[in-house]
N, C-alpha and C. Protein backbone atom coordinates (compact mmCIF):
# COMPACT_ATOMS: atom_id res chain seq x y z
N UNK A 1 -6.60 11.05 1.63
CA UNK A 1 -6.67 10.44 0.32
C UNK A 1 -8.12 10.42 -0.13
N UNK A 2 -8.35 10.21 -1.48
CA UNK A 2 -9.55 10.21 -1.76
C UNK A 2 -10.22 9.04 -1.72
N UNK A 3 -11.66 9.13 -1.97
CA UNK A 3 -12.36 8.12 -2.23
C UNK A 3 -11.62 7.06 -2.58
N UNK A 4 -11.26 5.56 -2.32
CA UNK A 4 -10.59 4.74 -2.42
C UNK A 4 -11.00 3.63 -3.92
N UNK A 5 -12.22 4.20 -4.04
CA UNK A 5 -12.49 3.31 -5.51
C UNK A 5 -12.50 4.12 -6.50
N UNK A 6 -12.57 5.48 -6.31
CA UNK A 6 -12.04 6.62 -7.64
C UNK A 6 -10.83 6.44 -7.82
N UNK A 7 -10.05 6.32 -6.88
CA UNK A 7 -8.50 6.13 -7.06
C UNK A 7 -7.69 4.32 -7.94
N UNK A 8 -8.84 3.93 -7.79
CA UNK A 8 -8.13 2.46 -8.18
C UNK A 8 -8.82 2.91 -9.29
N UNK A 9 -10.15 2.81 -9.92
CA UNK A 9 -10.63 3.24 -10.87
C UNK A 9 -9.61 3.87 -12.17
N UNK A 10 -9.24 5.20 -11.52
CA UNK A 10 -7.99 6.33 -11.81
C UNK A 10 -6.90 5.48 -12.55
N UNK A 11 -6.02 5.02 -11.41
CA UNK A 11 -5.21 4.01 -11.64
C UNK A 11 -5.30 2.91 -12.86
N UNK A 12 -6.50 2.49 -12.93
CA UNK A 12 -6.30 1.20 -13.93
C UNK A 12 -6.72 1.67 -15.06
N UNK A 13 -7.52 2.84 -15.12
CA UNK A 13 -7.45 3.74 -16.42
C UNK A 13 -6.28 4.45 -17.06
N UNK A 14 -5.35 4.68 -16.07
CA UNK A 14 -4.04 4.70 -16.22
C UNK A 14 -3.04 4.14 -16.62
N UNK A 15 -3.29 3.29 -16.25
CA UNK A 15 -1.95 2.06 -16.14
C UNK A 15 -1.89 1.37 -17.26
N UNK A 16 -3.34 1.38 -17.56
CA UNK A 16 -3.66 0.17 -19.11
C UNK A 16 -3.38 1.72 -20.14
N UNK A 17 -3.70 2.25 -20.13
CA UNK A 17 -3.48 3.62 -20.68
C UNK A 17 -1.75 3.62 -21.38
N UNK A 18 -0.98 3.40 -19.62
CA UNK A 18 0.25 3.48 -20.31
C UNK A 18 1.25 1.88 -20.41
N UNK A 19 0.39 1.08 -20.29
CA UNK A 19 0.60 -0.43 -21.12
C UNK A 19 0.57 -0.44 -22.36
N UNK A 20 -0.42 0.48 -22.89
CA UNK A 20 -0.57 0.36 -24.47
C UNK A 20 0.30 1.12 -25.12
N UNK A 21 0.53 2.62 -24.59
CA UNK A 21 1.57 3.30 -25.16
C UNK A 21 2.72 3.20 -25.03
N UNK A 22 3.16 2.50 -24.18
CA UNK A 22 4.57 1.79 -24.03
C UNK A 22 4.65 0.26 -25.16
N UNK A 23 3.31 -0.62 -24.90
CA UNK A 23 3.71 -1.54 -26.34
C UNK A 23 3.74 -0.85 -27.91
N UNK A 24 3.08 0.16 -28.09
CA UNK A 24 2.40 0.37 -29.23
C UNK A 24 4.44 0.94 -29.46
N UNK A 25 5.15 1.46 -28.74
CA UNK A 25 6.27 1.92 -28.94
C UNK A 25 7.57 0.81 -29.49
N UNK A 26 7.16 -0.36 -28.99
CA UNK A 26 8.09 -1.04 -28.71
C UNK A 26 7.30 -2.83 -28.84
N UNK A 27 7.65 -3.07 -30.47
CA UNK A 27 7.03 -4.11 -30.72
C UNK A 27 7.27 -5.61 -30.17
N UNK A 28 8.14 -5.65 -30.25
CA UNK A 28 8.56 -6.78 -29.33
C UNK A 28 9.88 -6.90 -28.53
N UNK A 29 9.21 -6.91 -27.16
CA UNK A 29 9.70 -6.84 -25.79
C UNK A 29 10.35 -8.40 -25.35
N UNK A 30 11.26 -8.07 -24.63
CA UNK A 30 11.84 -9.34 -24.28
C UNK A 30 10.84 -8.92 -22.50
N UNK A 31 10.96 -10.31 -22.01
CA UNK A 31 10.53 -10.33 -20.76
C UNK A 31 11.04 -9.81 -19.78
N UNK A 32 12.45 -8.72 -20.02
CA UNK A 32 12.69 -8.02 -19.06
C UNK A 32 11.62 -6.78 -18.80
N UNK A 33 12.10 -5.91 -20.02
CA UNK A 33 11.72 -5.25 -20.81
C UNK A 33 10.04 -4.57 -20.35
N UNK A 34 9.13 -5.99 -20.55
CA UNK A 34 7.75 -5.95 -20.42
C UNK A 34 7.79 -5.77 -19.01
N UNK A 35 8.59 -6.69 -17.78
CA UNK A 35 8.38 -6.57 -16.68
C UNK A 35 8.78 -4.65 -16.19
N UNK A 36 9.87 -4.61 -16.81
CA UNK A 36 10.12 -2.92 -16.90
C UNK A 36 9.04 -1.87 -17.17
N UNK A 37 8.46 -2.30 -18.07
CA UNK A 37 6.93 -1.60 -18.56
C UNK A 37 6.12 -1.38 -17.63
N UNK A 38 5.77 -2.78 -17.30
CA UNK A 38 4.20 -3.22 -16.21
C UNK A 38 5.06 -2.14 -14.83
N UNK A 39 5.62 -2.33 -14.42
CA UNK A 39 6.50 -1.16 -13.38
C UNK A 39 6.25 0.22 -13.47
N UNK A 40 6.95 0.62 -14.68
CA UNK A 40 7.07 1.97 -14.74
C UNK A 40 5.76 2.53 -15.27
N UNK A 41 4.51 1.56 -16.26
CA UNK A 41 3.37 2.48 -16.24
C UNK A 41 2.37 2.18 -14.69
N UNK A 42 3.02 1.30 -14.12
CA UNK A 42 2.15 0.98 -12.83
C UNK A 42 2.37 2.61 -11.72
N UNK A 43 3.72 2.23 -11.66
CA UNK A 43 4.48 3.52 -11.02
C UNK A 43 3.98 5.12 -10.94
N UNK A 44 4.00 5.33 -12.87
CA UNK A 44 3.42 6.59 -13.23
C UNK A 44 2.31 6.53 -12.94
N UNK A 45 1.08 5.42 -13.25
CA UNK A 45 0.17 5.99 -13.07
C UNK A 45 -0.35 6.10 -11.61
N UNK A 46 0.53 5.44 -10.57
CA UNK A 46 -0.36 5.51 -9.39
C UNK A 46 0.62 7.01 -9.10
N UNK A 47 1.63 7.58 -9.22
CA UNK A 47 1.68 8.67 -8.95
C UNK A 47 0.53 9.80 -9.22
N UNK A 48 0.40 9.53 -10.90
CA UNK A 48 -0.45 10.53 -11.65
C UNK A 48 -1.85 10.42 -10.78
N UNK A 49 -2.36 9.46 -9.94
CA UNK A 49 -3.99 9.56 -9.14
C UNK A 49 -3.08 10.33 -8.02
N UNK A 50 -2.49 10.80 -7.21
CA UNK A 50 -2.25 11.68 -6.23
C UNK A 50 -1.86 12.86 -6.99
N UNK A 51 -1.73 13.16 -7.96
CA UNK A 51 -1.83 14.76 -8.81
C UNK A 51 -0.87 15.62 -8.38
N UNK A 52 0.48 14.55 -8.20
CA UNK A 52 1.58 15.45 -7.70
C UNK A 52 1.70 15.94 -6.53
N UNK A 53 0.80 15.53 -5.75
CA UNK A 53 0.71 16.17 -4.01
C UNK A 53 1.46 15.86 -3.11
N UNK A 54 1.95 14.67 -3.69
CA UNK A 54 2.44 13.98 -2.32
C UNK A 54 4.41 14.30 -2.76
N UNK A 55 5.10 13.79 -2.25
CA UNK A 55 6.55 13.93 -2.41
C UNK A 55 6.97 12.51 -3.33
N UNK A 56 6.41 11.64 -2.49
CA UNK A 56 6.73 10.63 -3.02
C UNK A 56 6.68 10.46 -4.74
N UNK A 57 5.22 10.46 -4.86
CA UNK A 57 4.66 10.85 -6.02
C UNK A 57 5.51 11.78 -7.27
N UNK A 58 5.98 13.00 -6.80
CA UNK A 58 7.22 14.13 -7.62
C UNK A 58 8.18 13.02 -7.71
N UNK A 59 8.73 12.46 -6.59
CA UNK A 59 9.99 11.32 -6.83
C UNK A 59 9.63 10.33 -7.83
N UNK A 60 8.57 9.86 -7.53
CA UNK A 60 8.63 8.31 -8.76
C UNK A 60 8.10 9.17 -10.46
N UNK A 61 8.07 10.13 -10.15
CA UNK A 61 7.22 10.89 -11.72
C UNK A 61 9.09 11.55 -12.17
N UNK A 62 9.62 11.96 -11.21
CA UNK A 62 11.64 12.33 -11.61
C UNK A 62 11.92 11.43 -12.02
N UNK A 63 11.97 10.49 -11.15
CA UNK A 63 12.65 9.03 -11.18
C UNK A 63 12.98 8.50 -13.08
N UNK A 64 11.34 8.65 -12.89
CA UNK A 64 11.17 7.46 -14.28
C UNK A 64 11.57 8.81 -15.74
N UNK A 65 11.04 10.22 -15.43
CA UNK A 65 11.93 10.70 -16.54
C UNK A 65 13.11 11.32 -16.47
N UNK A 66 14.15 10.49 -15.64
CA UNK A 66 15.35 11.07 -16.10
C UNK A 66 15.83 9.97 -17.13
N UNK A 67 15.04 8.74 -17.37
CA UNK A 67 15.61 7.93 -18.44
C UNK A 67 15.01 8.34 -20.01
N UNK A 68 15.61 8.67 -21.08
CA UNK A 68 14.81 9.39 -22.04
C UNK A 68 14.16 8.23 -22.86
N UNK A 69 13.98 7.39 -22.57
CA UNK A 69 13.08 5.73 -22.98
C UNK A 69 11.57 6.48 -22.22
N UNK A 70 11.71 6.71 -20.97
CA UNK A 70 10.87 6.56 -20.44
C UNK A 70 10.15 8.04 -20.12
N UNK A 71 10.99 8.89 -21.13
CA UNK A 71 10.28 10.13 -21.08
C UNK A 71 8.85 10.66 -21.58
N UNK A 72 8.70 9.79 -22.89
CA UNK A 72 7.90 9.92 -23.71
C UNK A 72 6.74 9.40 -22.99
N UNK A 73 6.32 8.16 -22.53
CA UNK A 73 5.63 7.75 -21.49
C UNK A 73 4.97 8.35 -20.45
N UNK A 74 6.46 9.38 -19.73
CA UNK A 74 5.91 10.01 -18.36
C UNK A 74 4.98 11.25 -18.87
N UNK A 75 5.23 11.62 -20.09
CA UNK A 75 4.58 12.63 -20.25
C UNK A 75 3.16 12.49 -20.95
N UNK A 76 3.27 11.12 -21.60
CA UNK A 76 1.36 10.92 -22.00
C UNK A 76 0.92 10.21 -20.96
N UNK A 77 1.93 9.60 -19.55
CA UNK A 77 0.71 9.20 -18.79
C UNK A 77 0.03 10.68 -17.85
N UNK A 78 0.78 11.53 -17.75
CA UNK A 78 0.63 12.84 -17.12
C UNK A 78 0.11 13.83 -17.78
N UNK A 79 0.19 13.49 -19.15
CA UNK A 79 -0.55 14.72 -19.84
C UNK A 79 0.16 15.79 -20.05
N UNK A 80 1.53 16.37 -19.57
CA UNK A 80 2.29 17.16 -19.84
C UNK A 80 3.89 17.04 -19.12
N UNK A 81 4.59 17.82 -19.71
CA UNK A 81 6.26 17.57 -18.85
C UNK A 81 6.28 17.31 -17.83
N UNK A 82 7.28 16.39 -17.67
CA UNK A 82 7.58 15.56 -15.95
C UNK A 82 7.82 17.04 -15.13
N UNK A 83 7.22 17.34 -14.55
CA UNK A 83 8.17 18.55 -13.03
C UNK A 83 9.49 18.22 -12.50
N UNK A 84 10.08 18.83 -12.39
CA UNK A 84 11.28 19.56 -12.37
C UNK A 84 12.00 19.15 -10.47
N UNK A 85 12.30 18.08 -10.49
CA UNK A 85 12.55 17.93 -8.52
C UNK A 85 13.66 18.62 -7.61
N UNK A 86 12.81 19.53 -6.53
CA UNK A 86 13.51 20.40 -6.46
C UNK A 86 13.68 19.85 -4.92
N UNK A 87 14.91 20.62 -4.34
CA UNK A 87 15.03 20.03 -2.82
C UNK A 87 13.88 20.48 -1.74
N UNK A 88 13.35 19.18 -0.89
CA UNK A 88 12.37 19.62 -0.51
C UNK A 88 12.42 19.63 0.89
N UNK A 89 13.65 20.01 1.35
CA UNK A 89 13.78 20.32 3.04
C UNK A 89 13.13 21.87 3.09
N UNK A 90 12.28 21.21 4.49
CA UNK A 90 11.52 22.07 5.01
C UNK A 90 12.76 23.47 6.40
N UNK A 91 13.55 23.98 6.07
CA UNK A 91 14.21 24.86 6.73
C UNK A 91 13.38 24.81 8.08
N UNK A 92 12.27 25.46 8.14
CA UNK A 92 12.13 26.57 9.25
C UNK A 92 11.95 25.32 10.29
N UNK A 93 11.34 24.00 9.97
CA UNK A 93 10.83 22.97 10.61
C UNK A 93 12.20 22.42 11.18
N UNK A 94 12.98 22.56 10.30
CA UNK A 94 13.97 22.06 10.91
C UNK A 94 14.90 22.48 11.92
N UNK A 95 14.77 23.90 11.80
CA UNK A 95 15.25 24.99 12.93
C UNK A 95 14.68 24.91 14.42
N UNK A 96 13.16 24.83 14.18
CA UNK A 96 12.55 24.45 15.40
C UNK A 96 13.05 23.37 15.62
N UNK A 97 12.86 21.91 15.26
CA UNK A 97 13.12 20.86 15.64
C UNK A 97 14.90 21.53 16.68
N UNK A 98 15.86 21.62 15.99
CA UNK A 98 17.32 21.80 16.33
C UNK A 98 16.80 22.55 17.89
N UNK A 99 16.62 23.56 17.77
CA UNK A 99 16.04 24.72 19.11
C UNK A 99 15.59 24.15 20.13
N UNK A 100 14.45 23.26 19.97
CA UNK A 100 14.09 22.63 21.31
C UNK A 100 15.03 21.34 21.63
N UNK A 101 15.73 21.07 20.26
CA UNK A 101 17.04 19.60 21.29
C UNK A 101 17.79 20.69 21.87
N UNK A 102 17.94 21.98 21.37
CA UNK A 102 18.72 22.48 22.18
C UNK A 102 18.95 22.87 24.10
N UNK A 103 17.73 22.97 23.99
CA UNK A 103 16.65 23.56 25.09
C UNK A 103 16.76 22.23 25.96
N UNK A 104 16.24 21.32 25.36
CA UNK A 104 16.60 19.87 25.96
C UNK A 104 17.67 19.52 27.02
N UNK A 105 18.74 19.79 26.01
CA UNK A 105 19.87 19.33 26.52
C UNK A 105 20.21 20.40 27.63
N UNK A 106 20.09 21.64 27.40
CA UNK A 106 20.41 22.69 28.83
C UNK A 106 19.78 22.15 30.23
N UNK A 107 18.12 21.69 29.60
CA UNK A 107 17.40 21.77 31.12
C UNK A 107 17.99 20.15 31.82
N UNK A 108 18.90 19.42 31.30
CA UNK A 108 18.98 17.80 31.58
C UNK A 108 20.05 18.19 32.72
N UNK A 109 19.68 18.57 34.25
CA UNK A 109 20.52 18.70 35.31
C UNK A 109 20.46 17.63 36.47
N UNK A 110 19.23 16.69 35.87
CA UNK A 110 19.44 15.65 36.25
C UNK A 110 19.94 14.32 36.49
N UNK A 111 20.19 13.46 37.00
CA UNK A 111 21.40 12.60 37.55
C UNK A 111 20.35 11.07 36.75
N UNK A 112 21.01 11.01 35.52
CA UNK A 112 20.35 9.87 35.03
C UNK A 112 20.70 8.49 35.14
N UNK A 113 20.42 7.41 35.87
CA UNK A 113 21.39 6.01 36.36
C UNK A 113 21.38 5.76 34.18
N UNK A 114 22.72 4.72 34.55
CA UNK A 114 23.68 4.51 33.38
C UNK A 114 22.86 3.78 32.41
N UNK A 115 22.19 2.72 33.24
CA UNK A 115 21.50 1.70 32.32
C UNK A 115 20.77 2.38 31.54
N UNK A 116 19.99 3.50 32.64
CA UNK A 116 19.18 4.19 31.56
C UNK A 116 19.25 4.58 30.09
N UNK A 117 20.61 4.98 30.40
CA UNK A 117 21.30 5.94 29.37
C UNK A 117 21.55 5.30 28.49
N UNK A 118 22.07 3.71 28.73
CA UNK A 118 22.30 2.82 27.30
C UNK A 118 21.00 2.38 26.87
N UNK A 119 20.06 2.32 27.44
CA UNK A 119 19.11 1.66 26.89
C UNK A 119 18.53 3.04 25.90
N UNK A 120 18.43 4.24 26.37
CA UNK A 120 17.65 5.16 25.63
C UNK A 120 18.86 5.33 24.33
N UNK A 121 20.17 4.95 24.67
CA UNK A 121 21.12 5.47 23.36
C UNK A 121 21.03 4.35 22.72
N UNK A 122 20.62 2.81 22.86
CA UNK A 122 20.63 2.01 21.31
C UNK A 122 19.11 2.08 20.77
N UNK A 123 18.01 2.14 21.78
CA UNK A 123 16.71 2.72 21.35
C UNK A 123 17.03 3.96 20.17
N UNK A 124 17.66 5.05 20.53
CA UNK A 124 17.78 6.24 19.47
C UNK A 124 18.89 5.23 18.15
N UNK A 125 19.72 4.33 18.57
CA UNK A 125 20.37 3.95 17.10
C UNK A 125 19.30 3.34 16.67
N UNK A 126 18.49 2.31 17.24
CA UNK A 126 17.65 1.81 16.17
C UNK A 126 16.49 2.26 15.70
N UNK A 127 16.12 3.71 16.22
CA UNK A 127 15.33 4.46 15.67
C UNK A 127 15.72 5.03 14.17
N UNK A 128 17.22 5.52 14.56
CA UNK A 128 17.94 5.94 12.87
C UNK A 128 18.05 4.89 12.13
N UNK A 129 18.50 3.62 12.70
CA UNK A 129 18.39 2.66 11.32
C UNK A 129 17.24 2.51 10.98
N UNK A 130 16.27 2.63 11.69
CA UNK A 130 15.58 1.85 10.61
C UNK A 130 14.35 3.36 10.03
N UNK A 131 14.66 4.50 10.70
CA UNK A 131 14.41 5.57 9.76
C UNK A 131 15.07 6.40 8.16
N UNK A 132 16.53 5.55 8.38
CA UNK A 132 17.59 5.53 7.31
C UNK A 132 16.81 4.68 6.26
N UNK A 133 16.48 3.15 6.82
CA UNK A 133 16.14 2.22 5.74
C UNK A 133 14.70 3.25 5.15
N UNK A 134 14.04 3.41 6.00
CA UNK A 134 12.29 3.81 5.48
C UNK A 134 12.59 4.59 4.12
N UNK A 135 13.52 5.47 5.05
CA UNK A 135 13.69 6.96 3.74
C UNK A 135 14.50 6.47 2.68
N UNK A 136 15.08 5.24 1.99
CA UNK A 136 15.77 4.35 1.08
C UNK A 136 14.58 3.57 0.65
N UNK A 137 13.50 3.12 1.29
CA UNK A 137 12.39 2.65 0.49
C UNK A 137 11.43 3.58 -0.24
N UNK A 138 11.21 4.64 0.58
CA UNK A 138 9.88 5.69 0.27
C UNK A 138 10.63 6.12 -1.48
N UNK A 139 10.16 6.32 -2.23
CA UNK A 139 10.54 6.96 -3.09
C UNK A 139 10.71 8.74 -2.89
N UNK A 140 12.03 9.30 -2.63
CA UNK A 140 12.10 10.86 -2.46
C UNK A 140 11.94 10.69 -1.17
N UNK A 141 12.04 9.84 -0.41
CA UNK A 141 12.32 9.73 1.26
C UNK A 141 13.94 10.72 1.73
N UNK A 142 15.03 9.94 0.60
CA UNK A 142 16.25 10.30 1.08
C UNK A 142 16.43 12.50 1.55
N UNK A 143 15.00 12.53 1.32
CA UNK A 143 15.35 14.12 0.89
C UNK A 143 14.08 14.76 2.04
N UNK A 144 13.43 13.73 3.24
CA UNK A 144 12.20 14.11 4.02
C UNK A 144 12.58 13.87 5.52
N UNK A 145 12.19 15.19 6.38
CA UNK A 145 12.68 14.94 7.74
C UNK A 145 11.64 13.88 8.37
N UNK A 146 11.88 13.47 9.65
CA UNK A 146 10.90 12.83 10.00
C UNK A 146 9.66 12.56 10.16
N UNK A 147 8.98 13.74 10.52
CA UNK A 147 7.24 13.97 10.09
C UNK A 147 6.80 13.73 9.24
N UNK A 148 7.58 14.31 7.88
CA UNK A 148 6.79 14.20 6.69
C UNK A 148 6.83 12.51 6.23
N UNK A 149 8.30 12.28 6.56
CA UNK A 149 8.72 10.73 6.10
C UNK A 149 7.45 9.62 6.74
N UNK A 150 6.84 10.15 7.89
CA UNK A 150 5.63 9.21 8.27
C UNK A 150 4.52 9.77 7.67
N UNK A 151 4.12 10.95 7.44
CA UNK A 151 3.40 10.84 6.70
C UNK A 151 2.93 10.30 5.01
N UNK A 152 4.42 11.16 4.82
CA UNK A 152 4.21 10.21 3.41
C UNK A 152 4.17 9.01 3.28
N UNK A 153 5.01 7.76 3.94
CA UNK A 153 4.77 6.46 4.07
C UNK A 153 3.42 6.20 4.11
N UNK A 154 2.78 6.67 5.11
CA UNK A 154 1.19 6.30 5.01
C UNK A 154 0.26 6.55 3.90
N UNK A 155 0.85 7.53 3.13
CA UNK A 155 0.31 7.61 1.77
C UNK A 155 0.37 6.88 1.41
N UNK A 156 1.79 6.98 1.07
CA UNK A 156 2.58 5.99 -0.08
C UNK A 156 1.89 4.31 -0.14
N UNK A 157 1.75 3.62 1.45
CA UNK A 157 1.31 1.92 1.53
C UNK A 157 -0.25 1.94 1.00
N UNK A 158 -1.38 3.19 1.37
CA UNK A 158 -2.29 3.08 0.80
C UNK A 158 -2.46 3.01 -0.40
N UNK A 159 -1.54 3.69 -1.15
CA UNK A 159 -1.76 3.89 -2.72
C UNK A 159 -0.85 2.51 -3.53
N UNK A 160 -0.28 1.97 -2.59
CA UNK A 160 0.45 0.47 -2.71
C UNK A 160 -0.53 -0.50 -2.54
N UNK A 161 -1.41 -0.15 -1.82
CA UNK A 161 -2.52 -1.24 -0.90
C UNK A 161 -3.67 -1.33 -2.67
N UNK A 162 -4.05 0.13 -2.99
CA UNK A 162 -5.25 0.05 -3.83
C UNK A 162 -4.24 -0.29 -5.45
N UNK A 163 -3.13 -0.24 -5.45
CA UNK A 163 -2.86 -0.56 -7.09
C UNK A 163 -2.91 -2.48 -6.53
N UNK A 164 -2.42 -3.11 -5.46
CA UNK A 164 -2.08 -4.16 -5.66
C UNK A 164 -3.44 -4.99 -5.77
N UNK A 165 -4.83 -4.39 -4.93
CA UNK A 165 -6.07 -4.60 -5.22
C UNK A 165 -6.62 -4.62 -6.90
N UNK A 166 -6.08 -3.75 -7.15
CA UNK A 166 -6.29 -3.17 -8.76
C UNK A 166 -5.84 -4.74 -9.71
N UNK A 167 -4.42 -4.54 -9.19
CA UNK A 167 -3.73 -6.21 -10.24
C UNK A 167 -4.83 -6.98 -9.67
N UNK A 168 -4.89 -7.19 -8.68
CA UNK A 168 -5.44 -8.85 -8.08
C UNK A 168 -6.86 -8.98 -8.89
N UNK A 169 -7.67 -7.78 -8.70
CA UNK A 169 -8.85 -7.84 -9.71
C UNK A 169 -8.92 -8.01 -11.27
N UNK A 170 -7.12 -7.44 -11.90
CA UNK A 170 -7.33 -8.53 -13.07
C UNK A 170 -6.99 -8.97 -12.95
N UNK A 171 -6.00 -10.01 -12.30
CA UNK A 171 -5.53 -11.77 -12.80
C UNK A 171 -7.17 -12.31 -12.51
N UNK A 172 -7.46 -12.06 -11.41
CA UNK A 172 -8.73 -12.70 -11.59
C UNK A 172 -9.92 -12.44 -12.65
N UNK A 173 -10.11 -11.20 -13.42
CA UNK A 173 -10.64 -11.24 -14.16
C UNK A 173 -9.99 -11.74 -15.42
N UNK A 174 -9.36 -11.82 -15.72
CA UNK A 174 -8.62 -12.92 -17.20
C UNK A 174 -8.04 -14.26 -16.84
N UNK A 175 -8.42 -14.51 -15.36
CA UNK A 175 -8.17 -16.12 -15.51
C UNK A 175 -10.18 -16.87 -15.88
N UNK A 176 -10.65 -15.18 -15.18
CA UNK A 176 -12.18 -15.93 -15.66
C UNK A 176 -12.20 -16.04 -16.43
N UNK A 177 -11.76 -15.36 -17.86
CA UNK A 177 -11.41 -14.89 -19.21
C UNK A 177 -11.48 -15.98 -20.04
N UNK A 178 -10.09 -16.66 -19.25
CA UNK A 178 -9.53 -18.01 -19.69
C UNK A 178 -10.50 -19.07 -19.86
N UNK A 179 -11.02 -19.50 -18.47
CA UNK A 179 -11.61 -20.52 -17.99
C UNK A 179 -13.40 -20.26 -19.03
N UNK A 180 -13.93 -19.37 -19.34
CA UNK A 180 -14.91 -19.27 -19.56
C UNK A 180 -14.85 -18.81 -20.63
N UNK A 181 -14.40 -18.70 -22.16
CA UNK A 181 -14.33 -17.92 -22.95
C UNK A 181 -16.04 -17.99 -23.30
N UNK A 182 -16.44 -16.75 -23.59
CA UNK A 182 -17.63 -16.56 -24.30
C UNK A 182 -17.62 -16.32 -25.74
């Protein structure tokens, strides 16, 4: 990832970017509505600072224009048409992966005691649950084998980590706002 204060920087030039063009659209918002806004230009724009690189990123930039409310938006916070989400299984990775469980399972001529065996088979269920849940949180997870799904997560919480830094620096700057008008 990049520099971590170009990116929040990025972001809040963004975001207020598409705060305004989402009100300037839509004069008065009920408080769903606005909370819908603050979301979806938060969303776009922290996609739009990873420049489409990441998966996640293509997912939340699909996401938000398959609603045609929110088309107009995705495309002035991006500067041009939403991209097009295409399936993003990696084949050949996945072939290897299959090949060596295969390989696995031939060379297992060994005599494994039982306990073992249950303990390594609910270890592997709760590895899938809660790799099922990850890929249901990640945005465009449902569509990433395991490697990538950790990698992208680690994207994904950093770029979660610097927008939520981003808010926290304004409530605090407009409660100074408040408290001190000049």
């Amino acid at each position: 990832m990049r520099n971590i204060n170009t990116v929040k920087q990025e972001f809040l030039k963004k975001w207020i970017w598409g705060l305004r063009k989402y009100s300037s659209q839509k004069k008065n918002m009920s408080l769903l509505e606005r909370k819908k806004a603050i979301k979806l230009s938060a969303d776009l724009a922290m996609a739009s600072t990873r420049n489409k690189t990441t998966r996640w990123s293509k997912a939340l930039i699909a996401n938000a224009s398959k609603n045609s409310n929110n088309k107009v938006l995705t495309e002035h916070v991006l500067g041009s048409s939403p991209p097009v989400r295409k399936s993003s299984t990696n084949y050949s990775h996945s072939r290897r992966i299959r090949s060596c469980r295969k390989s696995l399972r031939r060379n297992r001529a060994v005599h494994i005691p039982k306990d073992r065996v249950v303990a390594s088979f609910i270890a592997r269920k709760l590895v899938q649950k809660r790799t099922r849940r990850l890929k249901s949180l990640l945005p465009g997870g449902e569509f990433m084998d395991d490697v990538s799904l950790v990698e992208e997560t680690l994207d994904y919480v950093q770029s979660l980590r610097a927008q939520v830094e981003v808010m926290r620096c304004l409530v605090t700057a407009s409660e100074l706002m408040i408290l001190n008008p000049s």
